[in-house]
Protein backbone atom coordinates (compact mmCIF):
# COMPACT_ATOMS: atom_id res chain seq x y z
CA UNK A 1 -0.27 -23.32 -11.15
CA UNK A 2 3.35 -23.10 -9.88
CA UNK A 3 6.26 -20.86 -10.61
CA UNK A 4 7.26 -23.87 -13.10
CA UNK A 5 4.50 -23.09 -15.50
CA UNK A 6 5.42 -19.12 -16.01
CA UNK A 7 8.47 -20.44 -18.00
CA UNK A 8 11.25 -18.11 -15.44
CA UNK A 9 14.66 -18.10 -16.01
CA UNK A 10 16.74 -20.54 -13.28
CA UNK A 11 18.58 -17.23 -11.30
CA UNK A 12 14.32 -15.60 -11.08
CA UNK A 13 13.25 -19.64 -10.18
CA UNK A 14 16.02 -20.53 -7.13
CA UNK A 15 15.58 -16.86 -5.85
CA UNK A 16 11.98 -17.82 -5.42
CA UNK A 17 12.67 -20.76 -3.93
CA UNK A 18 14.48 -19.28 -1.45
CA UNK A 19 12.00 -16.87 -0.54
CA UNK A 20 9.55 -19.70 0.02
CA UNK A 21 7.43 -19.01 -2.80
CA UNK A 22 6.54 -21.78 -5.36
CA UNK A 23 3.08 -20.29 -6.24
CA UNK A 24 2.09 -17.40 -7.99
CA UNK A 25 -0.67 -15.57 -6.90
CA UNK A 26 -3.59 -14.54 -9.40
CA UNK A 27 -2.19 -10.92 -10.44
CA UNK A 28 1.51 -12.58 -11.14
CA UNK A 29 -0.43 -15.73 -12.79
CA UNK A 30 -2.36 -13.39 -15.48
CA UNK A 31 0.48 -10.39 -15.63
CA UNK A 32 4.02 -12.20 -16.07
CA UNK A 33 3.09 -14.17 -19.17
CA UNK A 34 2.11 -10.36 -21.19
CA UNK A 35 5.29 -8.82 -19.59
CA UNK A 36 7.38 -11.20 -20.87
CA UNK A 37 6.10 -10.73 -24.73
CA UNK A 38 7.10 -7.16 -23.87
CA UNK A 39 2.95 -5.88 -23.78
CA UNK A 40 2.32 -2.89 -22.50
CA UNK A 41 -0.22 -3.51 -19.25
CA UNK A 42 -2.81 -1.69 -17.02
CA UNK A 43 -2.93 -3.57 -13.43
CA UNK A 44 -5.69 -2.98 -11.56
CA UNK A 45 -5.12 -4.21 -7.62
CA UNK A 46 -4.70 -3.67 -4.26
CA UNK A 47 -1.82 -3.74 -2.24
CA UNK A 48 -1.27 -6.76 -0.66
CA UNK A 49 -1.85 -8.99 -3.93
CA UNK A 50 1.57 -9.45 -4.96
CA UNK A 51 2.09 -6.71 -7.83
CA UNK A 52 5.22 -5.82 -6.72
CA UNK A 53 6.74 -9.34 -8.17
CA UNK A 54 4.29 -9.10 -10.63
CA UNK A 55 6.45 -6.23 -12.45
CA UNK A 56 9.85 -7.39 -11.03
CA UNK A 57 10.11 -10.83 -12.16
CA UNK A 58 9.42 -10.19 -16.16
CA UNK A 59 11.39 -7.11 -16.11
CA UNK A 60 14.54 -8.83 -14.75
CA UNK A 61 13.94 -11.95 -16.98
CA UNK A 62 13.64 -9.32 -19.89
CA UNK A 63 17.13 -7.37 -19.29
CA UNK A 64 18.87 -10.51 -19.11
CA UNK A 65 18.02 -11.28 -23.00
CA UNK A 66 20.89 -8.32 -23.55
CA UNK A 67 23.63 -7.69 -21.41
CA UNK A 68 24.31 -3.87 -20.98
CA UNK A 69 26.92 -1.94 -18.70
CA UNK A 70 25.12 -0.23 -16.33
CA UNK A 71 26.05 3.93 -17.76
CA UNK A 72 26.41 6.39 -14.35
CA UNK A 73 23.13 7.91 -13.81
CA UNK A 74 21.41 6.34 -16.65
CA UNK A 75 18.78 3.07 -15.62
CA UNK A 76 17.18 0.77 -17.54
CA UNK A 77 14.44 0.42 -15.38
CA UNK A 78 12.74 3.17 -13.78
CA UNK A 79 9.58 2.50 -10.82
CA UNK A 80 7.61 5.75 -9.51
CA UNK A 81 6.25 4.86 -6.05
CA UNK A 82 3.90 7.79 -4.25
CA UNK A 83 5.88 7.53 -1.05
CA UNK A 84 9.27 7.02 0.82
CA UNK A 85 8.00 3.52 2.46
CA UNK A 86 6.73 1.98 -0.99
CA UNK A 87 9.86 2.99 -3.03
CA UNK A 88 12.27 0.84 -0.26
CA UNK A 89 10.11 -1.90 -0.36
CA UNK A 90 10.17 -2.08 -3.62
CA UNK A 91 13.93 -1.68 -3.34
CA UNK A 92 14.01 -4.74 -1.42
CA UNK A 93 11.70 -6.72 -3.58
CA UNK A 94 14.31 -5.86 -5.97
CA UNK A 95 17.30 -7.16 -4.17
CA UNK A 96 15.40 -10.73 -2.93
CA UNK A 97 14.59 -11.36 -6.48
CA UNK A 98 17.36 -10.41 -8.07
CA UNK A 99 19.86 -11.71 -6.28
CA UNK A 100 21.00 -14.10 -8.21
CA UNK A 101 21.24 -11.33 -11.37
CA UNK A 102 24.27 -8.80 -12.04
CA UNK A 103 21.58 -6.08 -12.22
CA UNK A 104 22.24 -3.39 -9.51
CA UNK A 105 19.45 -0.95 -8.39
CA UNK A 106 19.23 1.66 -6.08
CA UNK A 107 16.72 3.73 -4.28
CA UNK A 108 15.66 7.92 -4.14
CA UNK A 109 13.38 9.52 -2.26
CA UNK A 110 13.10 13.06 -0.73
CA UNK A 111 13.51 13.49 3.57
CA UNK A 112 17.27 12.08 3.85
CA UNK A 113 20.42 14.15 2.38
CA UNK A 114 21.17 13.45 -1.44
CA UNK A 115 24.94 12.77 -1.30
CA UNK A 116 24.58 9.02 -0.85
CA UNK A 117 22.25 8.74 -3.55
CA UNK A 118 24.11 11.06 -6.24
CA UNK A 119 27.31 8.62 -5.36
CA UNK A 120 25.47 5.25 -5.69
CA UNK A 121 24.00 6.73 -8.88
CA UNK A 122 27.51 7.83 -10.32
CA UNK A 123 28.38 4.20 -9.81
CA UNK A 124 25.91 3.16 -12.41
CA UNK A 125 22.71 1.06 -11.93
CA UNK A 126 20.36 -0.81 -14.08
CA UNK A 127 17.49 -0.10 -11.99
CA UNK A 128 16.27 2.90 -9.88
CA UNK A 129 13.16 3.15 -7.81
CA UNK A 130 12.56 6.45 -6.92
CA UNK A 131 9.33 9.34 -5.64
CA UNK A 132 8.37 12.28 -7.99
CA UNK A 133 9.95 14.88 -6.24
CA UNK A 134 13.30 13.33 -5.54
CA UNK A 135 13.95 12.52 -9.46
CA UNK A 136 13.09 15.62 -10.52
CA UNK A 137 15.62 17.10 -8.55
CA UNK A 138 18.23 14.91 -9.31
CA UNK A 139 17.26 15.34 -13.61
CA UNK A 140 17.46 18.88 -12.57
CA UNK A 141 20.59 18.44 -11.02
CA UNK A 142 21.81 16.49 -14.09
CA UNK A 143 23.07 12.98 -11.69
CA UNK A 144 19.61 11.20 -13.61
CA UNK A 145 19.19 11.20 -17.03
CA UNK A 146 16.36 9.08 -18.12
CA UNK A 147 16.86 8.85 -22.18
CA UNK A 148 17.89 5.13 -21.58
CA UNK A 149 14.79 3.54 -19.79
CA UNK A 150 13.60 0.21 -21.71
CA UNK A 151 10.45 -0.48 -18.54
CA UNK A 152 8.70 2.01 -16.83
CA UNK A 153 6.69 1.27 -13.98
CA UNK A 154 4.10 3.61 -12.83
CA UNK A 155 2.84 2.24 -9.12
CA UNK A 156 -0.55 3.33 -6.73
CA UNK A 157 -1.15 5.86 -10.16
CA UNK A 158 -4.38 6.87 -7.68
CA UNK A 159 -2.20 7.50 -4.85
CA UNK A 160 -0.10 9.99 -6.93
CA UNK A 161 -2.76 11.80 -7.79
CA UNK A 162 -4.81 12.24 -4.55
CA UNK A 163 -0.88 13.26 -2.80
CA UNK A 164 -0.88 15.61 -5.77
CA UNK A 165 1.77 14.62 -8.19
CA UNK A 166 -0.06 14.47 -11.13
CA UNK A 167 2.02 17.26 -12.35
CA UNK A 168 5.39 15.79 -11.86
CA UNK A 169 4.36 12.27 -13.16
CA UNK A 170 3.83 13.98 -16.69
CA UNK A 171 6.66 15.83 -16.58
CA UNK A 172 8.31 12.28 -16.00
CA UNK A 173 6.89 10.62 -19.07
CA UNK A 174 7.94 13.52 -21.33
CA UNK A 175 11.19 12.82 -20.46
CA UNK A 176 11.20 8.90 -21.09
CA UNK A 177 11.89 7.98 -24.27
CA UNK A 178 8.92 7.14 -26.87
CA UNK A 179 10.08 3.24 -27.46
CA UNK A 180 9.42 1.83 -24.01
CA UNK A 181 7.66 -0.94 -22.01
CA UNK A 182 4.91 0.69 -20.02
CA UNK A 183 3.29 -0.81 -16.69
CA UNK A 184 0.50 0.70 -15.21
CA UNK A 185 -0.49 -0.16 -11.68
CA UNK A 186 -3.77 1.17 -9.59
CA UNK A 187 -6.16 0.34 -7.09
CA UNK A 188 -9.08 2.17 -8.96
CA UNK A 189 -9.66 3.40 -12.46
CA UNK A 190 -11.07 7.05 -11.88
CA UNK A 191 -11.47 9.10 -15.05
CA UNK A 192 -8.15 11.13 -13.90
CA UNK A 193 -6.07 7.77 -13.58
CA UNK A 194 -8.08 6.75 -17.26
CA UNK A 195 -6.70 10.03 -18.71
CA UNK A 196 -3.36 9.12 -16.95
CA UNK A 197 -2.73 5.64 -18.11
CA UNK A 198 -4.06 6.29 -22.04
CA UNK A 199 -1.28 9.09 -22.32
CA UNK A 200 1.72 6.41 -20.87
CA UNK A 201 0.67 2.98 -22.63
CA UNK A 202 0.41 1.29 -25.74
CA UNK A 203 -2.05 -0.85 -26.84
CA UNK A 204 -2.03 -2.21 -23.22
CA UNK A 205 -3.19 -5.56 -21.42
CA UNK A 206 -6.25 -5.12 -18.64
CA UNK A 207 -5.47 -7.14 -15.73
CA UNK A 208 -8.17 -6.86 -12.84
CA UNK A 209 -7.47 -9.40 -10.22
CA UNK A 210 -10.86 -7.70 -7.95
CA UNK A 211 -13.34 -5.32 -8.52
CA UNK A 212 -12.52 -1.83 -8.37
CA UNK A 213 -13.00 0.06 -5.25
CA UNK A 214 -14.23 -3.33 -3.64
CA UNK A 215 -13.07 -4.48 -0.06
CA UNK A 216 -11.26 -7.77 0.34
CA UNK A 217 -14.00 -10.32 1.35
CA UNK A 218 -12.15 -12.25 3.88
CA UNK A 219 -12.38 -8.48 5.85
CA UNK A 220 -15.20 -8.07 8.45
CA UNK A 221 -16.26 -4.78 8.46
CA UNK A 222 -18.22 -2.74 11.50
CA UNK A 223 -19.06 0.95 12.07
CA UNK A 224 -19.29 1.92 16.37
CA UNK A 225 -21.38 4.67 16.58
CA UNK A 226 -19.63 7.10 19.16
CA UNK A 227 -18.98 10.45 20.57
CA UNK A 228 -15.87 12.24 19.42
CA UNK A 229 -15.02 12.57 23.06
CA UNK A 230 -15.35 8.43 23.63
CA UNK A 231 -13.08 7.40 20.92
CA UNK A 232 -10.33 7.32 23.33
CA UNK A 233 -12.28 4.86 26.12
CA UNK A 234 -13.21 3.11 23.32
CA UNK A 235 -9.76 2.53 21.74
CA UNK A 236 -8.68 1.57 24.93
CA UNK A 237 -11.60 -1.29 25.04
CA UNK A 238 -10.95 -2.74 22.20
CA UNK A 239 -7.30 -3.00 22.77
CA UNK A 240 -7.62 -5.46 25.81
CA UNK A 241 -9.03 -7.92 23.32
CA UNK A 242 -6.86 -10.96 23.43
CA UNK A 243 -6.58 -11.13 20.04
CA UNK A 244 -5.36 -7.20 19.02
CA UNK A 245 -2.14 -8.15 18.61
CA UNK A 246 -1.32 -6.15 15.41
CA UNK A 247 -3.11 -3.24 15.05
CA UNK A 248 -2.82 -0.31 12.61
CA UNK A 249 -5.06 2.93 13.52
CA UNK A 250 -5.52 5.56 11.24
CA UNK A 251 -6.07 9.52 11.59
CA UNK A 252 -6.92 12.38 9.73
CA UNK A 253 -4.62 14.40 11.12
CA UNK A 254 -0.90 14.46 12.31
CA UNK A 255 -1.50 15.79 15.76
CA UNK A 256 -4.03 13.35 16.50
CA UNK A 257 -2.03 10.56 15.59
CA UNK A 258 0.64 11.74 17.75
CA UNK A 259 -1.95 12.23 20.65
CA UNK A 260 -3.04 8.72 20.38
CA UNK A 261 0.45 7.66 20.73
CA UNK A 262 0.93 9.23 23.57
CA UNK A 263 -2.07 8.20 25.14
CA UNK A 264 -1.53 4.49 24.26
CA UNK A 265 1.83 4.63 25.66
CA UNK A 266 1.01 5.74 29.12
CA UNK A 267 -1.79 2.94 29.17
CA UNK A 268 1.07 0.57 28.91
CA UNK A 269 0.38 -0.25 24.93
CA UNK A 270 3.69 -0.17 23.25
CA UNK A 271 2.82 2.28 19.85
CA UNK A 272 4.42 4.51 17.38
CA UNK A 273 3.54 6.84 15.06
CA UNK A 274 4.03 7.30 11.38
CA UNK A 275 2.88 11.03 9.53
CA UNK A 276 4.58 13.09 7.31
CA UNK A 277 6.20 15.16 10.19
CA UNK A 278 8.06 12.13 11.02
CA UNK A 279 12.09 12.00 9.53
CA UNK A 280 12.92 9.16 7.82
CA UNK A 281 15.20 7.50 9.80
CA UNK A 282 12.28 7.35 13.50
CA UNK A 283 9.53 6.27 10.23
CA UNK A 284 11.95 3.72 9.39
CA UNK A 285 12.16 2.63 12.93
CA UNK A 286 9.02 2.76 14.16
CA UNK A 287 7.88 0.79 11.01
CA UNK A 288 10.35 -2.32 11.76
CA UNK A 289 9.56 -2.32 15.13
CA UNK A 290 5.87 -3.00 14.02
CA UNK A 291 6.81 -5.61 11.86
CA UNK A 292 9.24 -7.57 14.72
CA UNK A 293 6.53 -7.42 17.49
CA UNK A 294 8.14 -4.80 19.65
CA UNK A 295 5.19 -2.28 19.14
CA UNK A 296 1.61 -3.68 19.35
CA UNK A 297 -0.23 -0.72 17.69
CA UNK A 298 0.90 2.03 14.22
CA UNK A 299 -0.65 5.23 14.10
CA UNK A 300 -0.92 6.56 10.75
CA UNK A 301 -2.25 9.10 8.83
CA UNK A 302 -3.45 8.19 5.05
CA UNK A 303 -0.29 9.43 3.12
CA UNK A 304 2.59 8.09 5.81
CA UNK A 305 0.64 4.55 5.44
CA UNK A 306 0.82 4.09 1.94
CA UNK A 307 3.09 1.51 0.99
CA UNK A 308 3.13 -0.50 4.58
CA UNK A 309 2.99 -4.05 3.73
CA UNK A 310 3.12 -6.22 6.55
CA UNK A 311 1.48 -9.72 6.69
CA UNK A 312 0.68 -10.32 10.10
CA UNK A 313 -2.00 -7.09 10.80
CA UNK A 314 -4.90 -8.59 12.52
CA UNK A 315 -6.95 -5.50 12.91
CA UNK A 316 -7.08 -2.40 10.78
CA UNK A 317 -9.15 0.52 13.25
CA UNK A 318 -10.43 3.65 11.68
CA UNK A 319 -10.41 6.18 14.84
CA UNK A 320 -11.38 9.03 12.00
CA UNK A 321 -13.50 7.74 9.06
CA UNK A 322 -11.35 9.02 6.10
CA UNK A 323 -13.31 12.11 4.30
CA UNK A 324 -12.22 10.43 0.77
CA UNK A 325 -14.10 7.39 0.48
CA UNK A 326 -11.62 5.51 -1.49
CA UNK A 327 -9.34 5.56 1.07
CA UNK A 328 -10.95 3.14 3.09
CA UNK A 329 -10.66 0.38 0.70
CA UNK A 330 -6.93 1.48 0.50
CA UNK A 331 -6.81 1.63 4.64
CA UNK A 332 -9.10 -1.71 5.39
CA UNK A 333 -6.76 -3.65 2.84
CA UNK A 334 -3.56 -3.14 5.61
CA UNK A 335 -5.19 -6.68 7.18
CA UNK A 336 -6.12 -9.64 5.58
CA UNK A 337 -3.07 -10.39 3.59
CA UNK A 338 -1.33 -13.66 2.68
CA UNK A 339 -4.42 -15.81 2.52
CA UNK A 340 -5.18 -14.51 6.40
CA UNK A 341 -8.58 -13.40 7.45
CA UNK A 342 -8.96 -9.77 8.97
CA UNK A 343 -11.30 -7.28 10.73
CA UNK A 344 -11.77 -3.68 10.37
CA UNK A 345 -13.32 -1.46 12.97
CA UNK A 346 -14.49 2.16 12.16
CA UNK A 347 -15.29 4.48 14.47
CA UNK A 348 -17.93 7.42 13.11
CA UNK A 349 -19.15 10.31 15.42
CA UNK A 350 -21.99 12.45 14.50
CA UNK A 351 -19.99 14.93 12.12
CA UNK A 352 -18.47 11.73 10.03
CA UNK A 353 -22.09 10.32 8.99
CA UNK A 354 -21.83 11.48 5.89
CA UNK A 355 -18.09 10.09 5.23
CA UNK A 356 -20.21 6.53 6.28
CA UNK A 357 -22.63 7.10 3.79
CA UNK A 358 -20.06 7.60 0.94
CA UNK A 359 -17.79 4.72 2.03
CA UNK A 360 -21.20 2.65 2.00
CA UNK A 361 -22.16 3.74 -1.70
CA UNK A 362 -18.52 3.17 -2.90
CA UNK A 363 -18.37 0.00 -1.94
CA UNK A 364 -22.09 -1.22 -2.60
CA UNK A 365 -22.63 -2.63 0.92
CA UNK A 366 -23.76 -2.01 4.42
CA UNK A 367 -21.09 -2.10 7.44
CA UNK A 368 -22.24 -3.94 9.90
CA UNK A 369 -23.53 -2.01 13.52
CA UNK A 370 -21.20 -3.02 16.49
CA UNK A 371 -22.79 -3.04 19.85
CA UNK A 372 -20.48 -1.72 22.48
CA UNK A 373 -20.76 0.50 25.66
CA UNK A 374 -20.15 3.67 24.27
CA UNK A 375 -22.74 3.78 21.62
CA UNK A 376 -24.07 7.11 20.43
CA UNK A 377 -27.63 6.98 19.08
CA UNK A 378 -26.58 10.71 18.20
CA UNK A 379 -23.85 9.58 15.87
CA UNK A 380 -25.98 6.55 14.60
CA UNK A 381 -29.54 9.33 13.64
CA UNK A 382 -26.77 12.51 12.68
CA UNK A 383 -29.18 14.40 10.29
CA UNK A 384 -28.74 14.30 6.40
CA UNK A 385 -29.31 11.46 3.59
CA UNK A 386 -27.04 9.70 6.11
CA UNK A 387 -29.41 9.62 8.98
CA UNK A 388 -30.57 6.02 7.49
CA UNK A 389 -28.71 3.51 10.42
CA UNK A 390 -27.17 0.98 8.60
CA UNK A 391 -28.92 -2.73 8.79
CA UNK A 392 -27.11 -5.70 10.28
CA UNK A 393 -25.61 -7.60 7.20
CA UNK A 394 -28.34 -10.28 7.44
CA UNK A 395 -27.38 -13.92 8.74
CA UNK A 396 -24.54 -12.58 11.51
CA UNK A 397 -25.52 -11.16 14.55
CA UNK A 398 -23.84 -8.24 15.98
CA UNK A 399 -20.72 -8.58 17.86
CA UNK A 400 -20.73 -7.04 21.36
CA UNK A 401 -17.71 -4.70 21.72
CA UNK A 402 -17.09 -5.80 17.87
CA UNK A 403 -14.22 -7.93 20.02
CA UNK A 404 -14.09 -11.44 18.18
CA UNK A 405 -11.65 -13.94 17.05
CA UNK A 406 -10.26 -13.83 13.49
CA UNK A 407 -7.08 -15.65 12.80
CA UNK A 408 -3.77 -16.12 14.88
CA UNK A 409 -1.66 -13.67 15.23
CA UNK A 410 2.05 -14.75 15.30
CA UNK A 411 4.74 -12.96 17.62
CA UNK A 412 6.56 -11.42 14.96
CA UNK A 413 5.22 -9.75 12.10
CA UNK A 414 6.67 -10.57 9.22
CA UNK A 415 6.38 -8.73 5.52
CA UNK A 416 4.51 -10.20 2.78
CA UNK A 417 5.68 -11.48 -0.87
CA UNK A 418 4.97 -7.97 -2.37
């Protein structure tokens, strides 16, 4: 199927083209033809699988059946992203497709001064993209009202509500009026995102473009047993592979993120860091340095990493194993984008053994046992229903250092159709 068959107006059709796209992928395939009736929809999918244009194409093909004079503070449209990075890429997703619309949009999220965005708002737009906290304060404020939003887009609904902002996503809805279309985006269905999306849609459409809490198939996946004190040699290791050209490492914790950093840097690895203690403007830096080339390796913790969407990520490296299983589908899926292979390496000391055995049951499958030189047979027999050592996924043999060859990895980074 092409572009051709989803019946989009000629401004949606010769932005595409210009972006280089001429075929849909399978989420944009199944959703645009029930947005553009006007349905109500539940999306279930990853990052990485094109949702973003998904939502953005019908809606802007849908405004332009009435033309309306975009009121000061009043959108149409209205998208709730969990996090500062997802809300300006969806901004920009906004501005590549529409650019051959009149529609303007803007962009709101907490860590940079409001005065900017109050202005740009007074101006009037037809669509604004904006993080819970941020559009509260500006409805409290009284520079938002949201009485006039015709689509409402909802995005990572299970990233809201493990960052906590279940609370201000209801108070949200209340405020939106009652005759509305609805879009409901998620990675998984737990019953808390269930309860979520039954009290914001109506009569909905189910699209499910993978299994929920799956991993992307074309990622291979292996656990190095190690010592908590050998993570750092063994970072180091892996990093002189030939083909770690693009690597994002995650962390539990802000300090150790900033630790490995450092010690990256002064081995001559060029790295930043991304966490919540970051300001906006260095996050925003660091971030487009990754994408260009200039760094080799992100550090991120779960939260600051939501929302990155770059294609070219070879290698996604799990120095902590997250202590939320879901997470590492949401962490693994950083690679492997665009039709591009990927690998994912997870490191798991003796006190993160359980954490293994609850990403294993989540995602119904054994992670393959990398053989390297700083294997721990103390982190690979911890105690607990965990002890079990995890098989080798039958018909591959283990990879020595885990080090192998997965796809090419261009020089500059670039960011996917999102």
């Amino acid at each position: 199927m092409s572009f051709d068959n989803l019946n989009l107006v000629y401004p949606l059709q010769r932005a595409l083209s210009e972006e280089g796209y001429t075929t849909p992928t399978l989420i944009q395939e199944r959703s645009i033809p029930h947005l553009l009736k006007g349905k109500d929809m539940i999306g279930i999918a990853q990052t990485g699988t094109g949702k973003t244009a998904a939502f953005i194409l019908p809606i802007l093909q849908n405004m332009s059946a009435s033309h309306k004079t975009p009121r000061p503070g009043v959108p149409r449209v209205l998208v709730l992203a969990p996090t500062r990075e997802l809300a300006a890429q969806i901004g920009d997703s906004f501005a590549a497709y529409g650019r051959f619309t009149r529609f303007k949009h803007t962009v709101i999220f907490g860590g940079v001064g409001q005065g900017a965005q109050v202005r740009t708002l007074s101006k009037g737009v037809d669509i604004l993209v904006a993080t819970p906290g941020r559009l509260l304060d500006l409805v409290d404020q009284g520079h938002v009202k949201l009485s006039g939003v015709e689509y409402f887009v909802l995005d990572e609904a299970d990233r809201m509500l493990d960052m906590g902002f279940i609370n201000d996503v209801y108070k949200v809805v209340a405020m939106l009026p009652k005759k509305r279309q609805s879009l409901f985006f998620s990675a998984t269905m737990s019953p808390e995102v269930s309860k979520l999306a039954r009290k914001m849609l109506s009569n909905p459409a189910h699209v499910e473009v993978t299994p929920q809490a799956t991993t992307v198939e074309r990622i291979e996946q292996f656990v190095f047993f190690v010592d908590s004190d050998n993570k750092n040699n063994l970072l180091l290791q892996l990093l002189k592979g030939r083909h770690m050209e693009c690597v994002l490492v995650f962390t539990r914790t802000k300090h150790r993120a900033n630790k490995i950093t450092e010690i990256l840097n002064k081995n001559k690895v060029p790295t930043g860091a991304i966490h919540g203690n970051k300001s906006q403007n260095h996050r925003t830096k660091v971030l487009q340095d990754f994408k260009t080339g200039n760094l080799r390796v992100l550090v991120a913790t779960d939260i600051a990493a939501r929302g990155i969407d770059i294609e070219d990520i070879s290698h996604v490296i799990n120095y902590d194993l997250p202590n939320v299983c879901e997470s590492y589908v949401h962490r693994i899926g950083r690679t492997a984008r665009a039709g591009a292979d990927g690998t994912a390496y997870s490191f798991c000391a003796a006190d993160e053994r359980d954490f293994l055995h609850d990403i294993e049951k989540l995602t119904r499958m054994k992670i393959e046992v990398a053989e390297h030189n700083y294997h721990s047979e103390k982190a690979k027999n911890a105690t607990g229903d965990a002890a079990k050592p995890a098989p080798r996924t039958q018909g591959r043999p283990q990879k020595k250092h885990g080090v192998k060859k997965t796809h090419n990895t261009k020089s500059s980074h670039k960011s996917r159709m999102s």
